[in-house]
C-alpha atoms as a PDB file:
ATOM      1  CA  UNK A   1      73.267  46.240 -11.613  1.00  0.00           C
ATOM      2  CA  UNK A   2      74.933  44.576  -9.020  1.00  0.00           C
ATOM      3  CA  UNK A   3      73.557  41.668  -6.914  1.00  0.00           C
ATOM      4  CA  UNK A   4      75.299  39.882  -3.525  1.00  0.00           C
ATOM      5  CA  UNK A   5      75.297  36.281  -3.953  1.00  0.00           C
ATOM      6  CA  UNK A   6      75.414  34.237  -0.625  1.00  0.00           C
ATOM      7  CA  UNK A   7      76.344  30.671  -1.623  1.00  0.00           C
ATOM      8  CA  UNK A   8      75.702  28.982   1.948  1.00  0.00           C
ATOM      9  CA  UNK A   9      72.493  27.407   0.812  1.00  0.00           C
ATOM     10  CA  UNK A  10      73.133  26.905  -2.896  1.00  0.00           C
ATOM     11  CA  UNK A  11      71.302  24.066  -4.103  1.00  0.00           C
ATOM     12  CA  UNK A  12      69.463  22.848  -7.410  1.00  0.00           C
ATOM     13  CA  UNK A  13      65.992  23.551  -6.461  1.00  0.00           C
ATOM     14  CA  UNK A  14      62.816  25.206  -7.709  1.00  0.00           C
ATOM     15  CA  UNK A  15      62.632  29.294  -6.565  1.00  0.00           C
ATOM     16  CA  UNK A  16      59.435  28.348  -3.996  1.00  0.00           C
ATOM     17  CA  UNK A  17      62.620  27.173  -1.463  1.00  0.00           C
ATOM     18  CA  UNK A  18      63.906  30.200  -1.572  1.00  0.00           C
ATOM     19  CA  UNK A  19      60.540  32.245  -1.068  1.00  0.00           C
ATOM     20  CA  UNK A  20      58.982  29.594   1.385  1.00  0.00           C
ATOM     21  CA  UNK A  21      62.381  29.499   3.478  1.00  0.00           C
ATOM     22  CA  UNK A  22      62.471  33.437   3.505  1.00  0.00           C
ATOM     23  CA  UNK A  23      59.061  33.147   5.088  1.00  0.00           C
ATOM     24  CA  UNK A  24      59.161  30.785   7.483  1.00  0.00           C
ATOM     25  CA  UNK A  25      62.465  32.284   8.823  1.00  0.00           C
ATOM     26  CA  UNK A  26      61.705  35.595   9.158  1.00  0.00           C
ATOM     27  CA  UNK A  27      57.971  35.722  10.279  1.00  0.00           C
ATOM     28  CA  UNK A  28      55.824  34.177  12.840  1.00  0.00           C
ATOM     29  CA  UNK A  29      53.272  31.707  12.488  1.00  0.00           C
ATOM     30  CA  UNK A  30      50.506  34.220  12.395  1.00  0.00           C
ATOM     31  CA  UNK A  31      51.613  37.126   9.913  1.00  0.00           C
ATOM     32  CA  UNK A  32      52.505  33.523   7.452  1.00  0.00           C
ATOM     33  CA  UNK A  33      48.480  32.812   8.389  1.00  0.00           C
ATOM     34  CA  UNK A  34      47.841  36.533   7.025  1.00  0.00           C
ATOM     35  CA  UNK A  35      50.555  37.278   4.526  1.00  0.00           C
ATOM     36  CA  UNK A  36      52.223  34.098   3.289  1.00  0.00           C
ATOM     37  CA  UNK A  37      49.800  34.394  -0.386  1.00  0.00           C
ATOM     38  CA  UNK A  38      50.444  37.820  -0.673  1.00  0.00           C
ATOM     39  CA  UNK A  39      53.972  37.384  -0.331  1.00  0.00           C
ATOM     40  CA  UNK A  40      54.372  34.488  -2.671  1.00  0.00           C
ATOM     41  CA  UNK A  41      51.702  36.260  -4.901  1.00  0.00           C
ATOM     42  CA  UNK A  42      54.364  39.438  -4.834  1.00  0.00           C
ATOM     43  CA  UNK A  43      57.336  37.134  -5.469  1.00  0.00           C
ATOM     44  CA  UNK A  44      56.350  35.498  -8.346  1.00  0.00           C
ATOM     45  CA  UNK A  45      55.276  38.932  -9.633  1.00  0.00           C
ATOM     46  CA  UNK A  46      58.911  40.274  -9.558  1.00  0.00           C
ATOM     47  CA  UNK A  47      60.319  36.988 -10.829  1.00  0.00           C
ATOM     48  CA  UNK A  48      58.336  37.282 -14.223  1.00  0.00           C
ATOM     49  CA  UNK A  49      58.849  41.726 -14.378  1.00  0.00           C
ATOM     50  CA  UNK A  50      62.564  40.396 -13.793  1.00  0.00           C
ATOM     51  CA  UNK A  51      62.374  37.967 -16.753  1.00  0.00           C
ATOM     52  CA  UNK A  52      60.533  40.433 -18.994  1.00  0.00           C
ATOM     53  CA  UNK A  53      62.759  43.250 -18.217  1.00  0.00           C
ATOM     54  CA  UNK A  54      65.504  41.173 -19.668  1.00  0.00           C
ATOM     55  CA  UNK A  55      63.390  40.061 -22.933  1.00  0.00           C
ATOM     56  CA  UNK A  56      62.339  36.640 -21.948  1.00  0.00           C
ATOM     57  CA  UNK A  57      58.412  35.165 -21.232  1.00  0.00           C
ATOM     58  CA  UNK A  58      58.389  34.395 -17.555  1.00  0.00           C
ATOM     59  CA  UNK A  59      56.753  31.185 -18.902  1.00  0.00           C
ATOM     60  CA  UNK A  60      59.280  30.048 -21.018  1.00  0.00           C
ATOM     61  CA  UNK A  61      61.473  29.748 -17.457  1.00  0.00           C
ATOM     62  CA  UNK A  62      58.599  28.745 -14.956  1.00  0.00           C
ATOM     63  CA  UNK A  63      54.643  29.201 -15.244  1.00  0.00           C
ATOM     64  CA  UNK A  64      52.640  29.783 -12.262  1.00  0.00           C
ATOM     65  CA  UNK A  65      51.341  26.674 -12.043  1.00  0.00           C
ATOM     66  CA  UNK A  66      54.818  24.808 -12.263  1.00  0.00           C
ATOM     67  CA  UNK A  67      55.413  27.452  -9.207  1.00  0.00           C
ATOM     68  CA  UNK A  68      52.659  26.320  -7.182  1.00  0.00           C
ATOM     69  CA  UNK A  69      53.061  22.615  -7.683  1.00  0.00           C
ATOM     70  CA  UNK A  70      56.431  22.922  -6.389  1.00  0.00           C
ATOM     71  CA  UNK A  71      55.600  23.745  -3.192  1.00  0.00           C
ATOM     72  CA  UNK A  72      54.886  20.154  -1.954  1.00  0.00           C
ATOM     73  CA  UNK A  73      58.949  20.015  -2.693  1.00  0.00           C
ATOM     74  CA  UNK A  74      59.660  23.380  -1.125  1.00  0.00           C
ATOM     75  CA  UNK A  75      58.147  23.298   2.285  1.00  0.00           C
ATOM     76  CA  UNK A  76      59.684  20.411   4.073  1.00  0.00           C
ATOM     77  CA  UNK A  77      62.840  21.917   2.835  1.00  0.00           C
ATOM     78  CA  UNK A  78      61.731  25.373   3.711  1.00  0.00           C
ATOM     79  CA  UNK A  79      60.882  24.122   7.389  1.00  0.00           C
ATOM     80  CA  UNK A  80      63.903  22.405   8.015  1.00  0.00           C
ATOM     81  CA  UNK A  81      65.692  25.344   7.012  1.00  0.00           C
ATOM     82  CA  UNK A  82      63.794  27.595   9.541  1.00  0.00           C
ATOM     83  CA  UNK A  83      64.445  24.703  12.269  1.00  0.00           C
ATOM     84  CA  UNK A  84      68.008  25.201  11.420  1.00  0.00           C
ATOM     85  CA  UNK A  85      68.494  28.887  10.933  1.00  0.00           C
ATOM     86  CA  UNK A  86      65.901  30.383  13.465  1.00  0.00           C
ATOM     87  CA  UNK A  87      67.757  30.256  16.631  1.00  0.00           C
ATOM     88  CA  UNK A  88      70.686  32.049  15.151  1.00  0.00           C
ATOM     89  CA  UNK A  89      68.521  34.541  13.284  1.00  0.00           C
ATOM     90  CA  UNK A  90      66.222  35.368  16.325  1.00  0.00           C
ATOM     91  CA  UNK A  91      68.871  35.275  18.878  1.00  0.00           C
ATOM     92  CA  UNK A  92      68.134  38.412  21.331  1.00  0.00           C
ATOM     93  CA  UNK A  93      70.536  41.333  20.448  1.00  0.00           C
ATOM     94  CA  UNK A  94      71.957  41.210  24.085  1.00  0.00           C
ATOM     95  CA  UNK A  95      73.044  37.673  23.458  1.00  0.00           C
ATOM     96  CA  UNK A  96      74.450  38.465  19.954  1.00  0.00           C
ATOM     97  CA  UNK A  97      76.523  40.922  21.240  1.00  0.00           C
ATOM     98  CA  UNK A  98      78.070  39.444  24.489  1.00  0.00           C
ATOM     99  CA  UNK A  99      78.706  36.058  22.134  1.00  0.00           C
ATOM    100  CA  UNK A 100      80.558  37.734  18.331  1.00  0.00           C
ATOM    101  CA  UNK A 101      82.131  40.898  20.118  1.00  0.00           C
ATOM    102  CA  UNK A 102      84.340  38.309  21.825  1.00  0.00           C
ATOM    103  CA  UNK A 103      86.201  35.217  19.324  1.00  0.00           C
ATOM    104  CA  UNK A 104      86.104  32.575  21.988  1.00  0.00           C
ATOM    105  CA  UNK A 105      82.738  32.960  22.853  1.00  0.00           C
ATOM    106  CA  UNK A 106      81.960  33.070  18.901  1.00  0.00           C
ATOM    107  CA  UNK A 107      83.891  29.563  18.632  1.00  0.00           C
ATOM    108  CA  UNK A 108      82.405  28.169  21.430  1.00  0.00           C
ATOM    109  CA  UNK A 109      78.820  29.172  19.952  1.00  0.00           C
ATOM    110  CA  UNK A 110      79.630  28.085  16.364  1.00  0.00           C
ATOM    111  CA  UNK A 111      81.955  25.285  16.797  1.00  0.00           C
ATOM    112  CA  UNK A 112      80.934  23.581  20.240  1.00  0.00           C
ATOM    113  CA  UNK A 113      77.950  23.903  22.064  1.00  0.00           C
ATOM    114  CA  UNK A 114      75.928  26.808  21.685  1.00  0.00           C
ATOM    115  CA  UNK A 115      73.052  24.640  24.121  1.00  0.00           C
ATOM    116  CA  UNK A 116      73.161  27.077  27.345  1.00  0.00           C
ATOM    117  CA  UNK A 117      72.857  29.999  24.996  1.00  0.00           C
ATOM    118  CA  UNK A 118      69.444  29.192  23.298  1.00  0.00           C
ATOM    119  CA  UNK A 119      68.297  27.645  26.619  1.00  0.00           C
ATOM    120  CA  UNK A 120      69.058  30.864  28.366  1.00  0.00           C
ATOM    121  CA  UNK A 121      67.078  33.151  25.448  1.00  0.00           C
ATOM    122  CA  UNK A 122      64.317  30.580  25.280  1.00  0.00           C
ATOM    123  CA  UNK A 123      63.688  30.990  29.038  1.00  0.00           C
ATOM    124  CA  UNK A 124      64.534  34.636  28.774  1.00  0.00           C
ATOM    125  CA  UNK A 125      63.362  36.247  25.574  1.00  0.00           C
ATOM    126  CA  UNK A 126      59.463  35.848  25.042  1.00  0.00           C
ATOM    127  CA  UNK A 127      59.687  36.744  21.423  1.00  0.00           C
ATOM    128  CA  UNK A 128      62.286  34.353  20.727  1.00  0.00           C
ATOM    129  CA  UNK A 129      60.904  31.215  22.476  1.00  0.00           C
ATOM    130  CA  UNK A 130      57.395  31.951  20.420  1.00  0.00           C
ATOM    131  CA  UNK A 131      59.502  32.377  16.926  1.00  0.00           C
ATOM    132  CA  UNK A 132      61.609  28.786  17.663  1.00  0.00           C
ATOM    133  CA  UNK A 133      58.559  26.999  19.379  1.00  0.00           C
ATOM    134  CA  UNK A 134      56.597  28.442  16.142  1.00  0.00           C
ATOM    135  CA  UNK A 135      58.774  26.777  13.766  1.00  0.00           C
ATOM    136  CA  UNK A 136      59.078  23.436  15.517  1.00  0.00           C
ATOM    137  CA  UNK A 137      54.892  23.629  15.712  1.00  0.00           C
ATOM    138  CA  UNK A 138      55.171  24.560  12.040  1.00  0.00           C
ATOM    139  CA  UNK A 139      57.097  20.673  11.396  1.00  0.00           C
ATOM    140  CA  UNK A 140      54.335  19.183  13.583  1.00  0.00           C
ATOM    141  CA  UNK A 141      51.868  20.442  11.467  1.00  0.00           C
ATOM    142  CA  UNK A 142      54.023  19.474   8.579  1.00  0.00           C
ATOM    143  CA  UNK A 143      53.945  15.523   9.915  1.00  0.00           C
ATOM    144  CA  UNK A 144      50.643  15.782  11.011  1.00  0.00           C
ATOM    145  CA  UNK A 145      48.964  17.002   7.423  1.00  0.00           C
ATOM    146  CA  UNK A 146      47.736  20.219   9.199  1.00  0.00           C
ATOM    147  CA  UNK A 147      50.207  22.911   7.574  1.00  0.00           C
ATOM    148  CA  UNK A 148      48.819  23.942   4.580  1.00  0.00           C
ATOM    149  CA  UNK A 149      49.849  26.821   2.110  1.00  0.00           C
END
């Protein structure tokens, strides 16, 4: 087997980051409303075939319940990693484009100010102002005790 490794967001930290950052990053308030127990159901699923496929009790490593109870640790993390990571990830593919097929743009964006670009997709791009104005909703409800999962 082989597996890619991106060490970016390494950390010490229980598995629900992961899954509850993968969430919130890549789906929109609504399908999280829908899916988000499904998909964490499915997750911890595959984590405990994974274990068992290598001869180990999933419990002996993390029980469901130690799962669950670490997601009062995972989601502030979770949402501040969607804060941070959404308006590169959901950047219109126009934008993309024009800004890492040329390196001075790409520095500019990465290393300077990258303000007039997400201004220009927020005001331009209807699916990417609802996935960033989503996420910063999502750390309201955080603060306010209304985000729940």
């Amino acid at each position: 087997d082989c597996v890619l490794v991106d060490y970016q967001l390494v950390g010490y930290c229980p598995p629900s980051v992961d899954v509850y950052s993968m969430i919130f990053i890549v789906s929109d308030k609504l399908f999280r409303k829908r899916h988000a127990k499904e998909l964490v159901d499915f997750y911890y699923e595959n984590f405990c075939n994974c274990i068992e496929q290598h001869g180990e009790t999933p419990d002996d490593f993390l029980t469901r319940k130690e799962f669950d109870e670490s997601v009062s640790e995972a989601l502030p993390v979770a949402l501040t990693n969607s804060a941070i990571f959404q308006h590169h990830t959901m950047l219109p593919e126009n934008e993309r484009n024009k800004i890492f097929g040329d390196i001075s743009l790409t520095k500019q964006y990465m290393e300077k100010d990258r303000s007039s670009v997400v201004l220009r997709a927020l005001e331009e791009n209807e699916t990417y102002r609802k996935r960033v104005l989503d996420t910063l909703s999502d750390c309201v409800d955080y603060f306010t005790g209304a985000l729940v999962y």
